[in-house]
C-alpha atoms as a PDB file:
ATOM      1  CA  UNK A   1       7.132  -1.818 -17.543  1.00  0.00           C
ATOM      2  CA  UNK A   2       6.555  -3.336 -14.323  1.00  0.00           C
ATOM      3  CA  UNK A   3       3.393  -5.614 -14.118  1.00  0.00           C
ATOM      4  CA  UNK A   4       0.813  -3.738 -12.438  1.00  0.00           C
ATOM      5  CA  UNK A   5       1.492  -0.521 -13.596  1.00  0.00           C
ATOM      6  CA  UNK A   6      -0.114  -0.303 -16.983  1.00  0.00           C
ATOM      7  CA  UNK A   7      -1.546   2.926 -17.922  1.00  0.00           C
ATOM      8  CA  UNK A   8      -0.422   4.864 -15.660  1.00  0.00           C
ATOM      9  CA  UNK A   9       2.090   5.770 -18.153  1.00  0.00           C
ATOM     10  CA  UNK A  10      -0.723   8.200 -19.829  1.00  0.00           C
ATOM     11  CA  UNK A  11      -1.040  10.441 -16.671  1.00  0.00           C
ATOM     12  CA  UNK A  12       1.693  10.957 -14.823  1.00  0.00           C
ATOM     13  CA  UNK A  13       1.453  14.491 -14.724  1.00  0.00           C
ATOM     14  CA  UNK A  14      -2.359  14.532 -13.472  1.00  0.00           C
ATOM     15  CA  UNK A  15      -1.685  11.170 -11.097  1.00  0.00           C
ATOM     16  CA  UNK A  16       0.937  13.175  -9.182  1.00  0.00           C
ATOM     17  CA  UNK A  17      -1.050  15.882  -8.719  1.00  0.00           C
ATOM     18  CA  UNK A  18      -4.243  14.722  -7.643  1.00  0.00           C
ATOM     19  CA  UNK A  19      -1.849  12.207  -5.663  1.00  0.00           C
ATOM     20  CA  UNK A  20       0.119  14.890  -3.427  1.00  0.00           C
ATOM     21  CA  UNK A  21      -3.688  16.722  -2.856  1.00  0.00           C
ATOM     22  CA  UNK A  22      -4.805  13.701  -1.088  1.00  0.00           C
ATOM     23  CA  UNK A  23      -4.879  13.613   2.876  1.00  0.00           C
ATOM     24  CA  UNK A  24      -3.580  10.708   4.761  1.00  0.00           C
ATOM     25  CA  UNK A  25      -5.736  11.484   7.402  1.00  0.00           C
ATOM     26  CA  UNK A  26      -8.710  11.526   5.044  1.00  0.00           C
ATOM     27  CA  UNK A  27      -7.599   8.650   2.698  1.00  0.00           C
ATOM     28  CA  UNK A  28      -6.704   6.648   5.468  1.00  0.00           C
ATOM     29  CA  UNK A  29      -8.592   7.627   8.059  1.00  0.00           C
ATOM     30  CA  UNK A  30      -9.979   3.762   8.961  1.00  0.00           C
ATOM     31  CA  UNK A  31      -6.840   3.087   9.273  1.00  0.00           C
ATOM     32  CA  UNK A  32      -5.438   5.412  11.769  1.00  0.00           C
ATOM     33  CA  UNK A  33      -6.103   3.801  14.948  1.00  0.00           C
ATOM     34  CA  UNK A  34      -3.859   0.751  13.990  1.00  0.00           C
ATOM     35  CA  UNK A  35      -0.570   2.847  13.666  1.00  0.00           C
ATOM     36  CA  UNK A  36       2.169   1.704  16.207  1.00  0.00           C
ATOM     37  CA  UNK A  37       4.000   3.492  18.538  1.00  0.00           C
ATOM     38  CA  UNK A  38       5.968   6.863  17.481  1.00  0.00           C
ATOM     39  CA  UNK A  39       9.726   5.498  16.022  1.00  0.00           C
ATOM     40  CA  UNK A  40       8.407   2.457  14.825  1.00  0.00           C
ATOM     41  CA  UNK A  41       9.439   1.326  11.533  1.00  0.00           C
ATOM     42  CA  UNK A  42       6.778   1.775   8.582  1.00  0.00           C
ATOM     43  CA  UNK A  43       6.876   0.038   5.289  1.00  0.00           C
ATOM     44  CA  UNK A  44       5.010   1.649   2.472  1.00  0.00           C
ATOM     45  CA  UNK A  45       4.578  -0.110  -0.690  1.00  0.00           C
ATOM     46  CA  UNK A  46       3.357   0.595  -3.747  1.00  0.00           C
ATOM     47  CA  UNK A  47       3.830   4.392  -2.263  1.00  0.00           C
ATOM     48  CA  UNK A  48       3.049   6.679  -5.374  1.00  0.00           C
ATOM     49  CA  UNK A  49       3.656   9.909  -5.199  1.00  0.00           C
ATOM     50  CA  UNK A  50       5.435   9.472  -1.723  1.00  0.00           C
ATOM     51  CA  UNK A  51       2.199  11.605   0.096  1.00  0.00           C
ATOM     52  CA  UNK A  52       1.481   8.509   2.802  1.00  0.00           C
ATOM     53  CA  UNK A  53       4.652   7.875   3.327  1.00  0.00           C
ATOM     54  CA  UNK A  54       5.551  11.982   3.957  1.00  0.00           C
ATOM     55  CA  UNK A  55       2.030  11.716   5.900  1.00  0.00           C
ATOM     56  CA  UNK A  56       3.611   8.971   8.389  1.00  0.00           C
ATOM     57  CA  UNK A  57       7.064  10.438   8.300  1.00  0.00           C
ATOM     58  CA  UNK A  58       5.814  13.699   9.989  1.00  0.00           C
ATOM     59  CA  UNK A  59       3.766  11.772  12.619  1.00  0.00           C
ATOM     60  CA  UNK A  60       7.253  10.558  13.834  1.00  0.00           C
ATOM     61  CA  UNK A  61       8.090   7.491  11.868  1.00  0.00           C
ATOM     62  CA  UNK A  62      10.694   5.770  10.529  1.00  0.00           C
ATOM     63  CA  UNK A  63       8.887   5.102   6.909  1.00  0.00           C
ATOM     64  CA  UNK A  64      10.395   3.029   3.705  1.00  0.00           C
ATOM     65  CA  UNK A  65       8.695   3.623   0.485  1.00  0.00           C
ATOM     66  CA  UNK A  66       9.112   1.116  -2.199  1.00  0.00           C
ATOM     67  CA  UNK A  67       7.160   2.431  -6.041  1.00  0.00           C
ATOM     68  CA  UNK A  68       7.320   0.525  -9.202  1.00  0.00           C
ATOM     69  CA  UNK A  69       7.110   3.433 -11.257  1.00  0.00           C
ATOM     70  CA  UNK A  70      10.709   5.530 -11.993  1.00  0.00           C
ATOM     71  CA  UNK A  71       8.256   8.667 -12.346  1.00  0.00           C
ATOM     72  CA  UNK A  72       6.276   9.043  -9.013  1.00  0.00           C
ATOM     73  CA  UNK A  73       9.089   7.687  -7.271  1.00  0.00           C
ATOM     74  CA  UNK A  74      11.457  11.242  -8.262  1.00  0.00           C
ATOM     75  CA  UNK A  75       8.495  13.201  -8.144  1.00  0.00           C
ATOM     76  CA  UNK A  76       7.769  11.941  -4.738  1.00  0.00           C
ATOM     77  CA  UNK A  77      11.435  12.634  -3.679  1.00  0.00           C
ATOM     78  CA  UNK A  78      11.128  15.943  -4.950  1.00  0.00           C
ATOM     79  CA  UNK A  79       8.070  16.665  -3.241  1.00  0.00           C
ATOM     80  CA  UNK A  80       9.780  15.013   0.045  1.00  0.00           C
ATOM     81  CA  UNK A  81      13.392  15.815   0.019  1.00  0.00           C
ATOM     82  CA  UNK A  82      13.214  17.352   3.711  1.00  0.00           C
ATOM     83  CA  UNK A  83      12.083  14.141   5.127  1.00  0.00           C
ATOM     84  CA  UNK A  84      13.887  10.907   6.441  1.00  0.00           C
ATOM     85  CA  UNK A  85      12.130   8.904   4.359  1.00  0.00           C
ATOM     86  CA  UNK A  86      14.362   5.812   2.435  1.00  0.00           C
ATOM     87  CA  UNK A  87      12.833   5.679  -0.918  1.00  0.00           C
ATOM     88  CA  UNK A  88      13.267   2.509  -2.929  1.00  0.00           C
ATOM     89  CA  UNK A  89      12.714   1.230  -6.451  1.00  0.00           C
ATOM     90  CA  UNK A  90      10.705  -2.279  -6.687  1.00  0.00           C
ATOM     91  CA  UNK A  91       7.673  -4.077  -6.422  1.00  0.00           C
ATOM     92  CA  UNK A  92       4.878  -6.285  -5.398  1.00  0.00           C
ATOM     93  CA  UNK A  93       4.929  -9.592  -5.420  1.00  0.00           C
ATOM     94  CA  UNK A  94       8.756 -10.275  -5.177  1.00  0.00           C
ATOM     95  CA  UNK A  95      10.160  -7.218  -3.066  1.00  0.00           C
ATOM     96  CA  UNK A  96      13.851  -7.493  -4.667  1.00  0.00           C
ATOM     97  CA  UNK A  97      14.495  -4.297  -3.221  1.00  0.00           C
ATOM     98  CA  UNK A  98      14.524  -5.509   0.243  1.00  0.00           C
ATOM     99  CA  UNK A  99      16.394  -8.148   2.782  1.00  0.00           C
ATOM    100  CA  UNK A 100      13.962  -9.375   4.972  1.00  0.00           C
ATOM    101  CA  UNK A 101      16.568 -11.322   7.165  1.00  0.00           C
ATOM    102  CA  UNK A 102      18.119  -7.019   7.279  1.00  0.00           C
ATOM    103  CA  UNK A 103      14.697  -5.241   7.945  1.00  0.00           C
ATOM    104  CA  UNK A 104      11.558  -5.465   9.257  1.00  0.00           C
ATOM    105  CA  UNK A 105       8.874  -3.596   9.956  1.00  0.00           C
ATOM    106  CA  UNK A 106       6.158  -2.886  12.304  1.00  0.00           C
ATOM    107  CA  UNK A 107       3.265  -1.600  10.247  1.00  0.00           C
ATOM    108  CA  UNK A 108       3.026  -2.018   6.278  1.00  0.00           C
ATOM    109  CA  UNK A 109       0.729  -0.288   4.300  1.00  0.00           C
ATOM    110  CA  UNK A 110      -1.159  -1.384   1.121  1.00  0.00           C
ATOM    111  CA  UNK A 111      -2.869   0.929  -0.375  1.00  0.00           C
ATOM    112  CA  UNK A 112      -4.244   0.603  -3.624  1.00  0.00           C
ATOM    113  CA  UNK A 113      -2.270  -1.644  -4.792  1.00  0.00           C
ATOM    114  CA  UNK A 114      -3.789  -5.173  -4.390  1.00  0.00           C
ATOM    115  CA  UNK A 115      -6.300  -4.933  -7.499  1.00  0.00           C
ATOM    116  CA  UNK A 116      -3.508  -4.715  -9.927  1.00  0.00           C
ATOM    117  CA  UNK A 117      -2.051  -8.014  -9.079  1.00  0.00           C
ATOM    118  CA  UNK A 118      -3.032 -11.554  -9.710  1.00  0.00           C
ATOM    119  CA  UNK A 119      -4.312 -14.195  -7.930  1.00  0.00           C
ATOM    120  CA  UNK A 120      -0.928 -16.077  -8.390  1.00  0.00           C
ATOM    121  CA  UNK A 121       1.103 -12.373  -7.625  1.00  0.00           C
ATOM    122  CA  UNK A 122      -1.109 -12.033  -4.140  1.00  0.00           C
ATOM    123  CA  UNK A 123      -0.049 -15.496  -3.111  1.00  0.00           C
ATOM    124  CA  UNK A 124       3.481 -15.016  -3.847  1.00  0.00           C
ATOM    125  CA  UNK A 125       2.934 -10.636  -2.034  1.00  0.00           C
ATOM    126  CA  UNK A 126       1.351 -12.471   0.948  1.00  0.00           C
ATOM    127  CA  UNK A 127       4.260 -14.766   1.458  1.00  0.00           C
ATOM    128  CA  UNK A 128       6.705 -11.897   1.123  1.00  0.00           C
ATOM    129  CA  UNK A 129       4.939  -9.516   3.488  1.00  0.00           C
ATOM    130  CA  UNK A 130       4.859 -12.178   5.834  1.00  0.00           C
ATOM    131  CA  UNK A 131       8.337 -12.147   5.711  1.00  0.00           C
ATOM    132  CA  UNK A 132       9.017  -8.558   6.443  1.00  0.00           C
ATOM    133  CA  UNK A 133       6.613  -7.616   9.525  1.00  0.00           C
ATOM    134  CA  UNK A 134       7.879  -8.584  12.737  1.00  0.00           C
ATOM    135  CA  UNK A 135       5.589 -10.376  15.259  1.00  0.00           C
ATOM    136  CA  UNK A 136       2.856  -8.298  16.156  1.00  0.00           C
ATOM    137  CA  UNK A 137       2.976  -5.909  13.678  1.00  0.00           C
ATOM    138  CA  UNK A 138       0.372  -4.961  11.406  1.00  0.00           C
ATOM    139  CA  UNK A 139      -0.887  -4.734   7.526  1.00  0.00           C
ATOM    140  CA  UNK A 140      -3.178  -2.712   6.489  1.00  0.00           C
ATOM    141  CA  UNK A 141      -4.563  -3.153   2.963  1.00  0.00           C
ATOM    142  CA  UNK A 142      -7.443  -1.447   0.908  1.00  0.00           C
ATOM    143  CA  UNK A 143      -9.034  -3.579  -2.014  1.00  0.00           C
ATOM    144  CA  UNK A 144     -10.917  -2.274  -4.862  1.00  0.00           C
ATOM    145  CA  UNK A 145     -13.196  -3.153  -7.238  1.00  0.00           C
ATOM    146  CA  UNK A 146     -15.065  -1.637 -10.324  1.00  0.00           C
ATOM    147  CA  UNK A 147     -14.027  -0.235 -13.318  1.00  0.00           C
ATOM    148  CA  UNK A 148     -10.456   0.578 -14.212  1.00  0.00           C
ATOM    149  CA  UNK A 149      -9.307   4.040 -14.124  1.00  0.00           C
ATOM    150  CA  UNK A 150      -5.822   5.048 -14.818  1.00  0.00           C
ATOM    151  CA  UNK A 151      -3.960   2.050 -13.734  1.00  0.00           C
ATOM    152  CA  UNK A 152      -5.674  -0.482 -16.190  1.00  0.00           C
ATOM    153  CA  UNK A 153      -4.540  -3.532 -15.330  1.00  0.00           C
ATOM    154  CA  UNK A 154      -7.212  -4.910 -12.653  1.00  0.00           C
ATOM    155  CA  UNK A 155      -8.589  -7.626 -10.918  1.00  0.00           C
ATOM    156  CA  UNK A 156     -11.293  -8.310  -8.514  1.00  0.00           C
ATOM    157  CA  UNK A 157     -10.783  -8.150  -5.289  1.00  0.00           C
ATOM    158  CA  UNK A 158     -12.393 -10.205  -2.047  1.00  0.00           C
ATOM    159  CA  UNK A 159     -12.119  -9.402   1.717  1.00  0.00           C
ATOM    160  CA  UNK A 160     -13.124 -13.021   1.927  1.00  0.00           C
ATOM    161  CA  UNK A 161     -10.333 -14.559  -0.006  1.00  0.00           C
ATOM    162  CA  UNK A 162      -7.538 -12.073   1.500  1.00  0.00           C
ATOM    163  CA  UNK A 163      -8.256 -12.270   4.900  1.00  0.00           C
ATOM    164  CA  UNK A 164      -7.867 -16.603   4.101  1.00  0.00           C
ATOM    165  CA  UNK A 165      -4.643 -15.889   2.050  1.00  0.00           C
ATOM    166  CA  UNK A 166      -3.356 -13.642   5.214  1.00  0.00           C
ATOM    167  CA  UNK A 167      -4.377 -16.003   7.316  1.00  0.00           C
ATOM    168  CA  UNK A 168      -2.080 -18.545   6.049  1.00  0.00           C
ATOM    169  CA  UNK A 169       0.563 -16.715   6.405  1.00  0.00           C
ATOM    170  CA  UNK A 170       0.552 -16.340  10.238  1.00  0.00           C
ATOM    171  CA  UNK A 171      -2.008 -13.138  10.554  1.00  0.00           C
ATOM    172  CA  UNK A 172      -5.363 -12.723  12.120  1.00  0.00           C
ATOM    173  CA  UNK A 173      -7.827 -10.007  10.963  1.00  0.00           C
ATOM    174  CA  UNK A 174      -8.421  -7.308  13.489  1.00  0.00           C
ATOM    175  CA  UNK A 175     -10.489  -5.315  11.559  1.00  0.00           C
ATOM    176  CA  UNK A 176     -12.616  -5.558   8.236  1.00  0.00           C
ATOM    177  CA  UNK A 177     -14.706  -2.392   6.164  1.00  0.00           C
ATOM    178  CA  UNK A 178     -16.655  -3.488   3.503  1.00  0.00           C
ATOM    179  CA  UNK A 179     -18.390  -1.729   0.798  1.00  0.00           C
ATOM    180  CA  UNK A 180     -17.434   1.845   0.971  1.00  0.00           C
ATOM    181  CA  UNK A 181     -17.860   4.154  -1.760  1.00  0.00           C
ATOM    182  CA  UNK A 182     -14.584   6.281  -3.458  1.00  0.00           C
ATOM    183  CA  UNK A 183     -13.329   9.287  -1.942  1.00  0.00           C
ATOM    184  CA  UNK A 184     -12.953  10.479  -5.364  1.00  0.00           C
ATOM    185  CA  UNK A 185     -16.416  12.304  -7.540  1.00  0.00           C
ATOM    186  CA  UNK A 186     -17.692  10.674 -10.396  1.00  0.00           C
ATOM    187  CA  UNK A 187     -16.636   7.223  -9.178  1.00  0.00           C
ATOM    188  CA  UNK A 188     -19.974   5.829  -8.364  1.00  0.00           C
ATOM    189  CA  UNK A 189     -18.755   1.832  -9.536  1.00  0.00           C
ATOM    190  CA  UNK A 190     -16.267   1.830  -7.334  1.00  0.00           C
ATOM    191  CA  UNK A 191     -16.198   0.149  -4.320  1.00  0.00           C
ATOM    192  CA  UNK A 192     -13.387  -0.356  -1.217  1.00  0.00           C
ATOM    193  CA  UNK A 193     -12.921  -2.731   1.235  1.00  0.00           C
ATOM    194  CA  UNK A 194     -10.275  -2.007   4.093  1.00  0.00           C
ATOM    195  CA  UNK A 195      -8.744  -4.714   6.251  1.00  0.00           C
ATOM    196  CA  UNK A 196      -6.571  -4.431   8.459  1.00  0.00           C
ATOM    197  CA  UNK A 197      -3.808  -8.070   9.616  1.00  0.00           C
ATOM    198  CA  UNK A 198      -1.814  -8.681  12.494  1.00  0.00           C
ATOM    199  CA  UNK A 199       1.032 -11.089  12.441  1.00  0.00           C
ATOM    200  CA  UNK A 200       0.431 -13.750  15.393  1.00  0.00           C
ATOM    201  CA  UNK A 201       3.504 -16.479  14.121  1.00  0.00           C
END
């Protein structure tokens, strides 16, 4: 089992499900008005059930998924077969899966995914994303906090301490969303954060 991905195990069924019900445009919506320009290349980690990527794939992008978990990952192909989407297996913090000296991207997104790493795991993610978005392109990451709920391995999360960590790494923020509730009912402890990076070196 990937680290990161505990728990999820017990509801794969009802994960993808509720998963492929969720808008983009909804989910994402703060988010939105950073996209780059139709053709540009989009990384998507920690993709899922492959809806965001599918999402950004029918706006006219050229979209690579990367998912930890064998599970989503087919279920997302499945879903997504009729798109151009590259679908990889791998995961935060070490990005095996991918050359950065072969590909890079222009827009990565993070979406509930940083909470399940470490602090030592973000360091090592931010030096690897780094690594992977060309110069002026853009990460945009959501951070939670509160209770566990399927995944169950968690950690706190700070807008404070991510937007430093990013910020050695060559970005700048651009934009920063703190404290907003969950899109999802009965989730009343949880809170979001949304930041959005820009690589300047």
């Amino acid at each position: 089992m990937t680290p990161g991905t505990e728990g999820y195990e017990l509801f794969i069924p009802l994960f993808i499900q509720s998963s492929q019900n969720l808008s983009f445009d909804f989910v994402c919506k703060d988010f939105v008005d950073f996209l780059p320009s139709k053709n540009s290349k989009i990384l998507d980690l920690g993709a899922g059930a492959g809806q965001h990527s599918a999402a950004l794939a029918q706006r006219g992008f050229n979209v690579t998924a990367i998912e930890p978990m064998t599970e989503f990952l087919k279920a997302a192909m499945k879903e997504y077969k009729n798109t151009s989407i590259k679908w990889l297996h791998g995961s935060l913090p070490d990005l095996a899966c991918l050359d950065p000296h072969e590909e890079t991207f222009d827009f990565v997104l993070i979406d509930a995914v940083w909470h399940h790493l470490s602090e030592t795991e973000r360091a090592k993610a931010a030096n690897k994303i780094s690594s992977v978005i060309n110069k002026n392109g853009r990460c945009a990451i959501s951070l939670r906090n509160g209770p566990s709920g399927m995944g169950t391995r968690v950690f706190p999360t700070s807008s404070i301490d991510t937007i430093t960590l990013f910020e050695s790494h060559g970005f700048k923020c651009i934009f920063s969303l703190r404290n907003q509730p969950s899109i999802l009912p009965h989730k009343d402890k949880v809170k979001w954060q949304r930041i959005v990076f820009e690589k300047v070196i």
